[in-house]
Every structure is written in structure tokens, then in C-alpha cells.
Protein backbone atom coordinates (compact mmCIF):
# COMPACT_ATOMS: atom_id res chain seq x y z
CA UNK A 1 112.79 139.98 145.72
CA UNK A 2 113.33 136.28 144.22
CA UNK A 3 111.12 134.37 141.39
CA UNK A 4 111.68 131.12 140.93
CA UNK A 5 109.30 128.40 139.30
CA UNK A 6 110.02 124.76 139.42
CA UNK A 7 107.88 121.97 139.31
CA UNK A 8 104.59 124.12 139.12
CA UNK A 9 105.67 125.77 141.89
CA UNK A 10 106.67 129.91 141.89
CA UNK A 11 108.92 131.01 145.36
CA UNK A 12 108.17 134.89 145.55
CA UNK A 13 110.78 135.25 148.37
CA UNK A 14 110.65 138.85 149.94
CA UNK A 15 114.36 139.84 150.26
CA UNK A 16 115.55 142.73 152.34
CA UNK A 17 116.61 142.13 155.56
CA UNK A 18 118.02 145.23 156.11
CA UNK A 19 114.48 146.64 156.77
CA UNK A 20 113.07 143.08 158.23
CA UNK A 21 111.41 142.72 155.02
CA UNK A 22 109.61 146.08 155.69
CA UNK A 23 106.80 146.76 152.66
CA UNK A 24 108.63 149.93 151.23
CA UNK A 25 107.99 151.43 147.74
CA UNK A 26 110.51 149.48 146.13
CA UNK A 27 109.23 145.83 147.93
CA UNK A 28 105.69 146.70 146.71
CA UNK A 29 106.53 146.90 143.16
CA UNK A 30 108.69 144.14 143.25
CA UNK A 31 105.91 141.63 144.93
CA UNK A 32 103.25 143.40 142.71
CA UNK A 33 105.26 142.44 139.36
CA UNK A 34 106.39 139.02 140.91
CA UNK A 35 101.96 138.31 141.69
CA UNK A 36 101.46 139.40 138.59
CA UNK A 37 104.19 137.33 136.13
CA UNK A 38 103.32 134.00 138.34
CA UNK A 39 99.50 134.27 137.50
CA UNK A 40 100.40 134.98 133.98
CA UNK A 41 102.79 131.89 133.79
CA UNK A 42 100.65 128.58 132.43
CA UNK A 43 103.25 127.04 133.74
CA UNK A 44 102.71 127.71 137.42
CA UNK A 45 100.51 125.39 139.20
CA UNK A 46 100.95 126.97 143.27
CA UNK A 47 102.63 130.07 144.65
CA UNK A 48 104.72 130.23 148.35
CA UNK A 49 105.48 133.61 149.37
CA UNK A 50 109.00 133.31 151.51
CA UNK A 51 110.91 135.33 153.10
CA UNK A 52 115.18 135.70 153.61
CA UNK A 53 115.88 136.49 157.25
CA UNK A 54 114.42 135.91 160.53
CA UNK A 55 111.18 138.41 159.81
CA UNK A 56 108.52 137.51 157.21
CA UNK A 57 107.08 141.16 157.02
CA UNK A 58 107.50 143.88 159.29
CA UNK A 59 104.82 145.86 157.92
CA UNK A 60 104.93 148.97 155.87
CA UNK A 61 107.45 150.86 155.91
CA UNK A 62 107.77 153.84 158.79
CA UNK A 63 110.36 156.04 157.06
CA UNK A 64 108.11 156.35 154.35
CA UNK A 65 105.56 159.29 153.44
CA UNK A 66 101.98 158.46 155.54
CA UNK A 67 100.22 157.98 152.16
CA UNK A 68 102.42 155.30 151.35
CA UNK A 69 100.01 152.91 152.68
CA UNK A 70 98.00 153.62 149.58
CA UNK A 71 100.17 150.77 148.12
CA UNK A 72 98.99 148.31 150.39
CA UNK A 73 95.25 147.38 149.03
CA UNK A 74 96.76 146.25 145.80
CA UNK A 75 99.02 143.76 147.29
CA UNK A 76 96.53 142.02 149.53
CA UNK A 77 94.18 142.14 146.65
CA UNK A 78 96.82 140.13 144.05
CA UNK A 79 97.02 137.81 146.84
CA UNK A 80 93.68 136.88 147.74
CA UNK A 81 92.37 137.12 144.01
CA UNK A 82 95.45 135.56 142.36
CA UNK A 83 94.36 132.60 140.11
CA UNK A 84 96.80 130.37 141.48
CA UNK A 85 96.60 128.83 145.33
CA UNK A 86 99.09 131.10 147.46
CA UNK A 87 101.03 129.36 150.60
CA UNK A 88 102.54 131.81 153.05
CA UNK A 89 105.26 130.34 154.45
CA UNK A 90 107.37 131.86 157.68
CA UNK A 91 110.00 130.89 158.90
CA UNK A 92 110.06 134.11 161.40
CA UNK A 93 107.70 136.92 162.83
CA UNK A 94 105.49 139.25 161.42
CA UNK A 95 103.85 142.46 162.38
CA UNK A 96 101.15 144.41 161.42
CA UNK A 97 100.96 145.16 157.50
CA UNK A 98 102.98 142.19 157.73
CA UNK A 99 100.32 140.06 159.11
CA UNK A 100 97.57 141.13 156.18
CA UNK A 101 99.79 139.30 153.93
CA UNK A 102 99.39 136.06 155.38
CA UNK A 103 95.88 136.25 155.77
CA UNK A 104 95.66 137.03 152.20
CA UNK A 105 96.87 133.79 151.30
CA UNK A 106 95.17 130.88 150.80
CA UNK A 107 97.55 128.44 153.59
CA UNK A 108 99.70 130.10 155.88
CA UNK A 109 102.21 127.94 157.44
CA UNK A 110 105.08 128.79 160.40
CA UNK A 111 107.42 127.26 162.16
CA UNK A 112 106.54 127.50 166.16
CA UNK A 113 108.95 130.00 166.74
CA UNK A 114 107.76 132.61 164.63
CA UNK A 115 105.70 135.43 166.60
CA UNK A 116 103.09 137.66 165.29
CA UNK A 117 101.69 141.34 166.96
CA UNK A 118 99.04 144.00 165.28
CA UNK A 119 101.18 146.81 166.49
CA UNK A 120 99.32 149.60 165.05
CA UNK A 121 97.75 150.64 168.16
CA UNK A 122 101.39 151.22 170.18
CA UNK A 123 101.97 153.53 166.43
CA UNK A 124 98.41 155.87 166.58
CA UNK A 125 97.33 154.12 163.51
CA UNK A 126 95.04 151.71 162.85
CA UNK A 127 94.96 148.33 161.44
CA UNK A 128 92.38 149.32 158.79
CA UNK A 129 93.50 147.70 155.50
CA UNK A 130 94.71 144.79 156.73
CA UNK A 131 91.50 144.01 158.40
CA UNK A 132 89.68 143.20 155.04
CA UNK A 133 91.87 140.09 155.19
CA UNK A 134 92.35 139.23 158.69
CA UNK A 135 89.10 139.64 159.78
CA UNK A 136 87.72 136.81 157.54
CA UNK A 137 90.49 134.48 159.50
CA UNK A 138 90.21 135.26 162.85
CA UNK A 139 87.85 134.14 165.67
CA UNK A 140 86.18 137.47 166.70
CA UNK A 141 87.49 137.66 169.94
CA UNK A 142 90.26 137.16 169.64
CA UNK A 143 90.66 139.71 167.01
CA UNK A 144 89.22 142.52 169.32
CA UNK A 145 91.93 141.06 171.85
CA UNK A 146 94.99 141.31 169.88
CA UNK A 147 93.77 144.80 167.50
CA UNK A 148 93.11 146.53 170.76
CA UNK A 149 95.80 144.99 172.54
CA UNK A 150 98.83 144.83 170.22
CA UNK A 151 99.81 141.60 172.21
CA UNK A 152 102.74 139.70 170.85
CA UNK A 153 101.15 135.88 170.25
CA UNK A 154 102.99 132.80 169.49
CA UNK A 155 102.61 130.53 166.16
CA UNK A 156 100.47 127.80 168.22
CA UNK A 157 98.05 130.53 169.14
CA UNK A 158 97.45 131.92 165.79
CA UNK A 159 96.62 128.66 164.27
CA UNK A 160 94.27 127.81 167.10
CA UNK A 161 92.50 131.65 166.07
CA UNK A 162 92.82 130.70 162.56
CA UNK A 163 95.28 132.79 161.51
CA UNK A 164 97.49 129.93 160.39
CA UNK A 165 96.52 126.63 158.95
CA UNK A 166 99.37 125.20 160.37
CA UNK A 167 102.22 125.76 162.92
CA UNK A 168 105.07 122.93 163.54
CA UNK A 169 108.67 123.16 164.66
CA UNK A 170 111.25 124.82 162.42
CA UNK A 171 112.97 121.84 161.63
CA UNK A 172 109.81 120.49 159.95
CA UNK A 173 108.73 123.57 158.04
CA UNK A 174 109.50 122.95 154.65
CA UNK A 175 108.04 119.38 154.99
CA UNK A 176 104.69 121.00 155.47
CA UNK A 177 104.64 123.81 153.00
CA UNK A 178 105.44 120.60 150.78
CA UNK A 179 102.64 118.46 151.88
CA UNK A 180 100.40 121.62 151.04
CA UNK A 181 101.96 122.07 147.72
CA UNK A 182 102.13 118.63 146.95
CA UNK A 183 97.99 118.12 147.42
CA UNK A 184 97.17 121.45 145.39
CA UNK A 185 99.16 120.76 142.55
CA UNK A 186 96.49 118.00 142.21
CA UNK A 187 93.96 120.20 141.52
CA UNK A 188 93.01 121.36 137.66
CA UNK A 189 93.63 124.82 136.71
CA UNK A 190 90.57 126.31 135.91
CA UNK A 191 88.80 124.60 139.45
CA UNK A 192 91.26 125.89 141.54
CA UNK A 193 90.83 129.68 140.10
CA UNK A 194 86.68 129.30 139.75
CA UNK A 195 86.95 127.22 143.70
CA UNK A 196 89.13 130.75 144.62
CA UNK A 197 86.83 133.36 143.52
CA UNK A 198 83.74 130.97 144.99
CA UNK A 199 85.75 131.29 148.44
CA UNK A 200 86.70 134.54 148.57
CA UNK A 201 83.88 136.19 147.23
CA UNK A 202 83.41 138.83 149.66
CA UNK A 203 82.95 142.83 149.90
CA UNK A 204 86.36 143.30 149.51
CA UNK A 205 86.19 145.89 146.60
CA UNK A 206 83.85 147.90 148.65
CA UNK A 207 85.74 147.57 151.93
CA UNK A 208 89.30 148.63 150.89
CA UNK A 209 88.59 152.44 149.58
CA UNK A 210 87.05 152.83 153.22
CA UNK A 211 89.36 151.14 155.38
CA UNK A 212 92.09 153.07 152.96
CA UNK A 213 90.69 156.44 153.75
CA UNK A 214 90.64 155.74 157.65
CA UNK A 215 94.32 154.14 157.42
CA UNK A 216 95.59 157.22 155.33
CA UNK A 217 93.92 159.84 158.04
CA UNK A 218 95.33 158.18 160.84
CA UNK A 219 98.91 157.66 159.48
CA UNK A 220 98.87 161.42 158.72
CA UNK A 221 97.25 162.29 162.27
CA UNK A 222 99.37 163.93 165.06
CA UNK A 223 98.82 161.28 167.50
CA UNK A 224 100.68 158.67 164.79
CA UNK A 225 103.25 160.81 163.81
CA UNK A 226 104.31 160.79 167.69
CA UNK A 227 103.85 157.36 167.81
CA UNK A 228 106.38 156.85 164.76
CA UNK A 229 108.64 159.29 165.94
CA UNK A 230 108.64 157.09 169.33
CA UNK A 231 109.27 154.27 167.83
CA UNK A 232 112.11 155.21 165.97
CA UNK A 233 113.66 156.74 168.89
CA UNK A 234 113.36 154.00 171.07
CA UNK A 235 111.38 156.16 173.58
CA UNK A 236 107.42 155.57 174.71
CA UNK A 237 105.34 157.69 173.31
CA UNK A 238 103.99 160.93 174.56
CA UNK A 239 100.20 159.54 175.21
């Protein structure tokens, strides 16, 4: 994990490849404590959350414990309350836990190649925290579509669901994220927090101890344990 701040601007860039950038223990308290320094830093104007290697955010973390998910509601929620304007920006796929990141942010932005998927379903979870902040993005169909589904979808299709605010080719990607940045670091301060809380006033507090206690049960279910154990073995699951 990278913090850098220059021109108003803090880069939180997520950096383990190794694990495509998977949300394990160590990830989580690194983003947490990188959320948490940038909206403490007068200083900082706009955030963009990066990424090294071809994945953005695989999700959480399968060799993990199933409760490990209960780190999850506290990084959506630095997101989406942070005092500062956050711009995702991808420059490859994301899945799943992955996914509730970017809709956590204020402007997501990907280059065209970059692929997205709510694989839960193919695991025996469910995609119950995340939902808090995809939800709010997505057209309704198309969310029951791709939840229920799991359906890998391009960039060009989440933007036209809402997903992403924008989605051009690779080549122009940092151009954008810079025409976003450049227009927000416009704004004053204290509008920009007070014109963040206005828009994302929402049920969230109430919404995340439920959707936590149905992704918790699930993750520890028998059906998802055989779904994990698939997956890691390369092998379809038993159901």
C-alpha cells in the first residue's frame, strides 16, 4: 500500500499483486490507515484509489478465516463518508468485494479493458455487504442480472448500468482520472464534505450490521466452504 499527496491530490495505491490485490487482513489495515491520514491531511484536496497490477481488487481474501469479512463494512464506510471526493481508478478487473470498493467512491473510472463479475454466487456466499454500495449505483435490473448471475461484464457495460462514471481506452486513462481531479479540486473544502454527506445520506449505518450478519453466516455455511474449497482447487463445485 502507497500514499502519496501532491498537488491536493492523495494516490492510495493498493499494492499486492501476489494476491491480485485480494482485501486480506494486512490490505485492510493498510487502506483503513491510508483513508484515514488523507482525510486528516488539510492539505489534501481529492483522493484516487489505484491499484499496481492488472487487478484492481479481487475481493476479500479466500484463505482467510470466514469472519474475516467483518473487516469489510469499515472500508466501504471510510470511502463513501470520507470528507474528501474519492476517484476509483482501474486500470484492470475487479470482482466481488472488489467491486463494493468502487461503488463506494464518489467517480469510478476504467480503462475499456478492465472486466468486472459479482462472483459470490459461483462461492455459496452472498454479495451482502457490498450491496449497501452497489445497489445505490446500479440500474435494478441489471443488478438482479449480474448478483444472480455472476456474469463477467465489460467496462462499457458497467458505465451504461452506472457502475462507472466513465470507461475509455487504456491509453487515455490517466487523462480522465485527471479531468475529474482537475474539476473537484475546484470545489471549497467544507462544500465538498457538507455536498458528500447531503449525497450519500442513506441507511447505510442501519444496513451494514444486517447485511454483515447474512455475509458472515453464509461464508461460514457448508455450501460456501465447498464452494471455496472448489475454487481453490480448480474443480466445480459439488452443487
Amino acid at each position: 500500500m502507497h500514499l502519496a499527496v501532491q498537488s491536493g491530490i492523495a494516490t492510495i495505491t493498493l499494492d499486492s499483486p501476489a494476491n491480485r490485490n485480494a482485501l486480506s487482513a494486512p490490505l485492510r489495515a493498510q487502506l483503513s490507515d491510508a483513508l484515514d491520514r488523507s482525510a486528516g491531511d488539510s492539505s489534501v484536496r481529492v483522493v484516487v484509489l489505484d491499484h499496481t497490477g492488472p487487478v484492481f481488487c479481487a475481493g476479500m481474501d479466500l484463505t482467510e478465516p470466514p469472519d474475516a469479512v467483518k473487516g469489510l463494512p469499515g472500508i466501504l464506510e471510510r470511502i463513501w463518508t470520507h470528507p474528501k471526493p474519492v476517484v476509483a481508478r482501474l486500470a484492470g478487473h475487479a470482482r466481488a468485494g472488489g467491486i463494493g470498493l468502487v461503488a463506494a467512491a464518489d467517480v469510478a473510472v476504467a480503462a475499456q479493458g478492465a472486466t468486472f463479475a459479482f462472483t459470490e454466487v459461483h462461492l455459496g456466499v452472498v454479495p451482502a455487504v457490498i450491496s449497501v454500495t452497489v445497489l445505490p449505483r446500479l440500474l435494478p435490473h441489471s443488478a438482479h442480472e449480474l448478483f444472480l448471475t455472476g456474469e463477467t461484464f465489460d467496462a462499457t457495460r458497467a458505465a451504461a448500468i452506472g457502475l462507472l462514471n466513465s470507461a475509455v481506452p487504456a491509453d487515455q486513462l490517466d487523462a480522465e482520472v485527471d479531468r475529474y481531479t482537475g474539476m473537484l479540486v475546484k470545489g471549497a473544502p467544507e462544500a465538498l464534505t457538507l455536498t458528500k454527506q447531503l449525497l450519500h445520506a442513506s441507511t447505510m449505518t442501519r444496513d451494514f450490521p444486517a447485511m454483515l450478519e447474512l455475509s458472515v453466516a453464509r461464508f461460514a455455511s457448508a455450501e460456501a466452504q465447498e464452494g471455496i474449497r472448489a475454487f481453490a482447487e480448480k474443480r466445480p463445485p459439488s452443487w
